[in-house]
Structure formats: C-alpha cells, structure tokens
N, C-alpha and C. Protein backbone atom coordinates (compact mmCIF):
# COMPACT_ATOMS: atom_id res chain seq x y z
N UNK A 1 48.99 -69.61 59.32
CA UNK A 1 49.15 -68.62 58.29
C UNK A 1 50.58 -68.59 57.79
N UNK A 2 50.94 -67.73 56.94
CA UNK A 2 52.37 -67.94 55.96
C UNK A 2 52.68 -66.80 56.16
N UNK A 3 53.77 -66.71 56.73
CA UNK A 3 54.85 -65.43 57.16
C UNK A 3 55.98 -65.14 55.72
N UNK A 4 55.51 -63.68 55.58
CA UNK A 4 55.94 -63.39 54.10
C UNK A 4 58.01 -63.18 54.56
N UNK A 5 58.26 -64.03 54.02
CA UNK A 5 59.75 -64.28 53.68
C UNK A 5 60.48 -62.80 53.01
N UNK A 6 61.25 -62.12 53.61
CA UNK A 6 62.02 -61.67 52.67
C UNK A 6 63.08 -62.12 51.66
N UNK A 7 63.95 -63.64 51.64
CA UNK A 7 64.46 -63.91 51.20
C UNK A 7 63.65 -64.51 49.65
N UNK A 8 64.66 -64.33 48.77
CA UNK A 8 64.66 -64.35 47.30
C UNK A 8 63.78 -65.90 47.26
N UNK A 9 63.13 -66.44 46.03
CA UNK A 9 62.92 -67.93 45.66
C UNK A 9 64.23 -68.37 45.62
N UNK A 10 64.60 -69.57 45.54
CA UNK A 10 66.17 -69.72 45.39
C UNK A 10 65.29 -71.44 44.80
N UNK A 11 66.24 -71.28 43.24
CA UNK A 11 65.78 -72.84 42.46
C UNK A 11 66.93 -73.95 43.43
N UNK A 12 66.53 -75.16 42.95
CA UNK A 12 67.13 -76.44 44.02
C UNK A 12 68.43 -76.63 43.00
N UNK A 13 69.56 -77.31 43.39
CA UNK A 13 70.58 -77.50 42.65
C UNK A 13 70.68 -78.61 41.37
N UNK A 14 69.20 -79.58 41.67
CA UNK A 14 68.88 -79.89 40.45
C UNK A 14 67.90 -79.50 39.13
N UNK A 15 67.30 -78.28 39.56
CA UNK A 15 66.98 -77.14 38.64
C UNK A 15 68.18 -76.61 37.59
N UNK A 16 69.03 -76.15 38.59
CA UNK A 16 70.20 -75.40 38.23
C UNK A 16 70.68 -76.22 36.92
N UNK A 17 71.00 -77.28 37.71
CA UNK A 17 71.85 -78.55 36.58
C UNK A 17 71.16 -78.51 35.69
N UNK A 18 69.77 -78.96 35.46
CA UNK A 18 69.26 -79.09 34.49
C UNK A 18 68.64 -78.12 33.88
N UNK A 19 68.77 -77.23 34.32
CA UNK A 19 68.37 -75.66 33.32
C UNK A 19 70.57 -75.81 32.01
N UNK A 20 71.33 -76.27 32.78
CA UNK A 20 72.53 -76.24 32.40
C UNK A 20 72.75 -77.09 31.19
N UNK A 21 72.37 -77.79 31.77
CA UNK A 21 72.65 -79.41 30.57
C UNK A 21 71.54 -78.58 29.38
N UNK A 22 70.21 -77.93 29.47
CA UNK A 22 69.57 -78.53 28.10
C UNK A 22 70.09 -76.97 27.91
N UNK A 23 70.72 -76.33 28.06
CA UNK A 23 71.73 -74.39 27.37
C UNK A 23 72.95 -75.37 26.84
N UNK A 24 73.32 -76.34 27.15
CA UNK A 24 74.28 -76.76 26.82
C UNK A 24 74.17 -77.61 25.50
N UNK A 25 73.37 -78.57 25.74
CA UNK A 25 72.41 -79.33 24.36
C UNK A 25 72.29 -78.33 23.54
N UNK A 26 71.27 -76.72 23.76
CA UNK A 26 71.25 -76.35 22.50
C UNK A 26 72.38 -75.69 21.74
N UNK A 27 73.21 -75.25 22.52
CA UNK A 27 74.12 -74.59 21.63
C UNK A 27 75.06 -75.42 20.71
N UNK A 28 74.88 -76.80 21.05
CA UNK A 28 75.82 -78.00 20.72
C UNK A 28 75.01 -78.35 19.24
N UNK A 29 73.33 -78.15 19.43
CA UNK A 29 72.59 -78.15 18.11
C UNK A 29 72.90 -76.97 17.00
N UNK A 30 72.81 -76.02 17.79
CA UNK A 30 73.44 -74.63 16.89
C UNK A 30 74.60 -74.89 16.17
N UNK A 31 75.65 -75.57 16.93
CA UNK A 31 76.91 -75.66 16.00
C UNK A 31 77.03 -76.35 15.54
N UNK A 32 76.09 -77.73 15.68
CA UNK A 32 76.17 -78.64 14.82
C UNK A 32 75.51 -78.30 13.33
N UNK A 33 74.48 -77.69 13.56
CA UNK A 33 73.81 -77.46 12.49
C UNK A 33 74.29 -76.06 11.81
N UNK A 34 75.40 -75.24 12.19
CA UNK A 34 76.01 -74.30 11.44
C UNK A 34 77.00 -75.02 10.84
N UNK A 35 77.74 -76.16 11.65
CA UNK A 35 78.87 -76.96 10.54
C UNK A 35 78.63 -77.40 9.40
N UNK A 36 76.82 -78.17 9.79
CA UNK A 36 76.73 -78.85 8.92
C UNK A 36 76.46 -78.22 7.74
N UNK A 37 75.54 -76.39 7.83
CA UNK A 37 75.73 -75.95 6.56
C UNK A 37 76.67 -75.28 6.24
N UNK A 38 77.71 -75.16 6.52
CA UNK A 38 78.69 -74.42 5.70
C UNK A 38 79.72 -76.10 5.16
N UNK A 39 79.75 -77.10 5.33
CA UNK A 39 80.54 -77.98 4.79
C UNK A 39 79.21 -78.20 3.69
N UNK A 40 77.73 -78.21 3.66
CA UNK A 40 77.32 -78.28 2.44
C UNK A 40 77.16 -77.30 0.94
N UNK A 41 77.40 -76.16 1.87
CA UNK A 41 78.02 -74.88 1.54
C UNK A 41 79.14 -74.84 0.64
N UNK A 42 80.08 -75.67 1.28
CA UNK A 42 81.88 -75.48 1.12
C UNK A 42 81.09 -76.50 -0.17
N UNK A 43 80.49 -77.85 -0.45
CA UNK A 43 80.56 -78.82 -1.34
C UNK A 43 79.39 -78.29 -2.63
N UNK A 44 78.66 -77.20 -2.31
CA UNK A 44 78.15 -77.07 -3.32
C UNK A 44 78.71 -75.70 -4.16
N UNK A 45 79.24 -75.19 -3.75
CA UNK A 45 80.36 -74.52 -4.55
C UNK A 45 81.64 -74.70 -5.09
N UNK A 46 81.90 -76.03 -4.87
CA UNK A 46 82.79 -76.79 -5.76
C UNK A 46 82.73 -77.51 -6.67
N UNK A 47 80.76 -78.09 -6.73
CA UNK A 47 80.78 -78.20 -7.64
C UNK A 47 80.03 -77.58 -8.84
N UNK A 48 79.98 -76.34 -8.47
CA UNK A 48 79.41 -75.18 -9.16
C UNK A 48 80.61 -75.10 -9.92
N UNK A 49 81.74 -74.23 -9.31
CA UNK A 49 83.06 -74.50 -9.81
C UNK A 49 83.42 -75.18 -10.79
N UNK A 50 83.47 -76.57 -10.69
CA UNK A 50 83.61 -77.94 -11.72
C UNK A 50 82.73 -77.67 -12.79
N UNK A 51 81.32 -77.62 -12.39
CA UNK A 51 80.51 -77.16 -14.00
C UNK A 51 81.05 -75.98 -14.57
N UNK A 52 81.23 -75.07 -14.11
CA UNK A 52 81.62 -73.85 -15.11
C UNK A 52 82.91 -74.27 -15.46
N UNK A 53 83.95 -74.95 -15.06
CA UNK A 53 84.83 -75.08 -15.93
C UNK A 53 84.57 -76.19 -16.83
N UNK A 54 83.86 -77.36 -16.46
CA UNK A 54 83.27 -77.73 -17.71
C UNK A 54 82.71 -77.35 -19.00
N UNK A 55 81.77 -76.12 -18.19
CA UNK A 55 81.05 -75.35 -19.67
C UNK A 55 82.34 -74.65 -20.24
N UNK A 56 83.10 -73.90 -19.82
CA UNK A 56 84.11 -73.70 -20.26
C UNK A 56 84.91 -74.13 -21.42
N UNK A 57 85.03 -75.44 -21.27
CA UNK A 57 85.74 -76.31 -21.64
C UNK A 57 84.78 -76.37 -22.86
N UNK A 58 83.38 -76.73 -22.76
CA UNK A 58 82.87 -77.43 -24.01
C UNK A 58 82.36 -76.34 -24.92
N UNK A 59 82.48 -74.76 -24.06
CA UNK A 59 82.36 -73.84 -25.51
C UNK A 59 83.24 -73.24 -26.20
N UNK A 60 85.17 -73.97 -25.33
CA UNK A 60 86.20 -73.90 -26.43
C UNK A 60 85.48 -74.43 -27.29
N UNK A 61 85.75 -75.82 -27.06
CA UNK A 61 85.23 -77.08 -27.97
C UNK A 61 83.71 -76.82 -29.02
N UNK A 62 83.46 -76.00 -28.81
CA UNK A 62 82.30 -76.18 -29.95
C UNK A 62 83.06 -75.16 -30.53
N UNK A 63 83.80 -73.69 -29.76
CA UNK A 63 84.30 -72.94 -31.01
C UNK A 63 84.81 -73.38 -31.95
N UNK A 64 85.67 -74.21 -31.47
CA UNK A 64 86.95 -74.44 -32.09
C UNK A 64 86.07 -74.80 -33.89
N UNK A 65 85.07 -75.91 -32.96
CA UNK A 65 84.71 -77.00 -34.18
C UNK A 65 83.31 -75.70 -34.90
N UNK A 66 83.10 -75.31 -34.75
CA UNK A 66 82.33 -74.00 -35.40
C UNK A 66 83.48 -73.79 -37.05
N UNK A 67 84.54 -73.27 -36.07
CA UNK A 67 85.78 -72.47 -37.06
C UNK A 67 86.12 -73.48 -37.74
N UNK A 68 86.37 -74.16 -37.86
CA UNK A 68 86.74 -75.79 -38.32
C UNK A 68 85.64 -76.09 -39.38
N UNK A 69 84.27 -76.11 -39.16
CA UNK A 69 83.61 -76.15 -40.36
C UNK A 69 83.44 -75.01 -41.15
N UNK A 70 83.07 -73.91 -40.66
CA UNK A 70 82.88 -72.78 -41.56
C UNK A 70 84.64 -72.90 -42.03
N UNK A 71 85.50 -72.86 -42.08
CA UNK A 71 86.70 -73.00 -42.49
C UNK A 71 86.65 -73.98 -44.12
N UNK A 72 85.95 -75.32 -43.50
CA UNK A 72 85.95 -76.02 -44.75
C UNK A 72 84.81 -76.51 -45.53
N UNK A 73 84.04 -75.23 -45.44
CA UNK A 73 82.87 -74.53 -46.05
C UNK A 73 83.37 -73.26 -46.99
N UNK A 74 84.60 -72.33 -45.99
CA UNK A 74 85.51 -71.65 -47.09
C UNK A 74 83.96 -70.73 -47.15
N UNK A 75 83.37 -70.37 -46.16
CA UNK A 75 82.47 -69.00 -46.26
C UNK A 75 83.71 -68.24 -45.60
N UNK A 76 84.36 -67.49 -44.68
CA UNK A 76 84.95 -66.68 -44.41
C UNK A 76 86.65 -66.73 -44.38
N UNK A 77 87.48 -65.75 -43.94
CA UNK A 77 88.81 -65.92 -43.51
C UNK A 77 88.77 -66.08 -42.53
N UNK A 78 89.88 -66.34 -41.33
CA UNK A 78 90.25 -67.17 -40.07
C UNK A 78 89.72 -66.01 -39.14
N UNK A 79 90.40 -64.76 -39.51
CA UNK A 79 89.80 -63.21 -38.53
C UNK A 79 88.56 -63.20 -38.37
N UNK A 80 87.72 -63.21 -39.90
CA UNK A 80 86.43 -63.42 -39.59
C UNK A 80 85.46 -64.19 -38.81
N UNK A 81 86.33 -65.39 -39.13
CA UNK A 81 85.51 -66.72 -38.00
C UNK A 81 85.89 -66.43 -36.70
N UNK A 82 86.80 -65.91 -36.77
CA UNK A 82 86.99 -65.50 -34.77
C UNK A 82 86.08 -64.63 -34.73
N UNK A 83 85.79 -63.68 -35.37
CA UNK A 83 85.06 -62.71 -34.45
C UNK A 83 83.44 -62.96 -34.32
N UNK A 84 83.16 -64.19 -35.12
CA UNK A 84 81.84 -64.61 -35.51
C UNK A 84 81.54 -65.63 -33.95
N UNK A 85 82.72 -66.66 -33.88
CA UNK A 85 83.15 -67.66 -32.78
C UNK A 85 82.48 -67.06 -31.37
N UNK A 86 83.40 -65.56 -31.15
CA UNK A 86 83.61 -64.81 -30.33
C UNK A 86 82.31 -64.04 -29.94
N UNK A 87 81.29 -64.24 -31.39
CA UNK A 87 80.20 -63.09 -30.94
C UNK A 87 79.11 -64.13 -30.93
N UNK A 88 79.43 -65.69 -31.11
CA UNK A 88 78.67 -66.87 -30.79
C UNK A 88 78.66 -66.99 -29.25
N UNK A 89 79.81 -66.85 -28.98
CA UNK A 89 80.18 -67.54 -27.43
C UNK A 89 79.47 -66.60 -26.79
N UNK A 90 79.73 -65.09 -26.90
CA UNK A 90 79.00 -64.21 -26.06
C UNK A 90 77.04 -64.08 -26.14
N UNK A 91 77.07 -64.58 -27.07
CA UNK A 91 75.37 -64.28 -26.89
C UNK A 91 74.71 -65.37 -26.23
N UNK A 92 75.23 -66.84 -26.40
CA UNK A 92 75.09 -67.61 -25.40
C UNK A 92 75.33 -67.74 -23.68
C-alpha cells in the first residue's frame, strides 16, 4: 500500500530548466515582435510625413499656376485670386 507523504510534489531539476528556457523563449518572442512593430511603426510614419509634404508642395504648385492663368485671362486682380487660390486649397 502507499503511505500518504506529507512532503510537497517537488518537479525534477530538468522540469525546472525547461519550464525556464521556454518563459525565456517567450518573452524573447514578445520583444522581438514589439521591436519589430514599432520600427514598422517608426517607417510608416515617415513616410506619411514625406507624402504630406509632397501634397504640400504640389498644392503650392497648382496655386501658384491657378493665379498665373486666371492672371492672364485678366478675370480678376492679384487680392482676388488669392482669396479664390486660398478658398480652392481649402475645400480640397
């Protein structure tokens, strides 16, 4: 018959280890895979960045050339075409 033990289960020292190693594996996945999204993170907001200053750039560039023809069309004065430019750019 089996004489009831008071002492605890106690795991073997290669339990131990290897309960260790795969806590260790995952947290090594965790940080790998938090690096990896914040550096895709860090790269897709730069080039978010880059487009808006592109668009930037190309709705000087259409103002400009807006004012530039209505100019030598000679429908308005220069004040006027700005504020026309200005109320182009914003509704877009």
């Amino acid at each position: 018959m089996y004489e009831a033990s008071s002492a605890p289960f106690r795991f073997s020292f290669t339990v131990i280890m290897a309960l260790c190693g795969i806590g260790v594996f995952v947290i090594l996945v965790i940080i790998c895979v938090f690096v990896a999204y914040k550096r895709k993170s860090h790269q897709s907001n730069q080039v978010r960045k880059r487009m808006q200053s592109q668009m930037d750039v190309l709705e000087i560039r259409v103002a400009k050339e807006c004012k530039e023809g209505m100019m030598q069309l000679g429908f308005c004065d220069e004040f006027h075409l700005t504020l026309l430019v200005i109320l182009l750019i914003l509704l877009i």
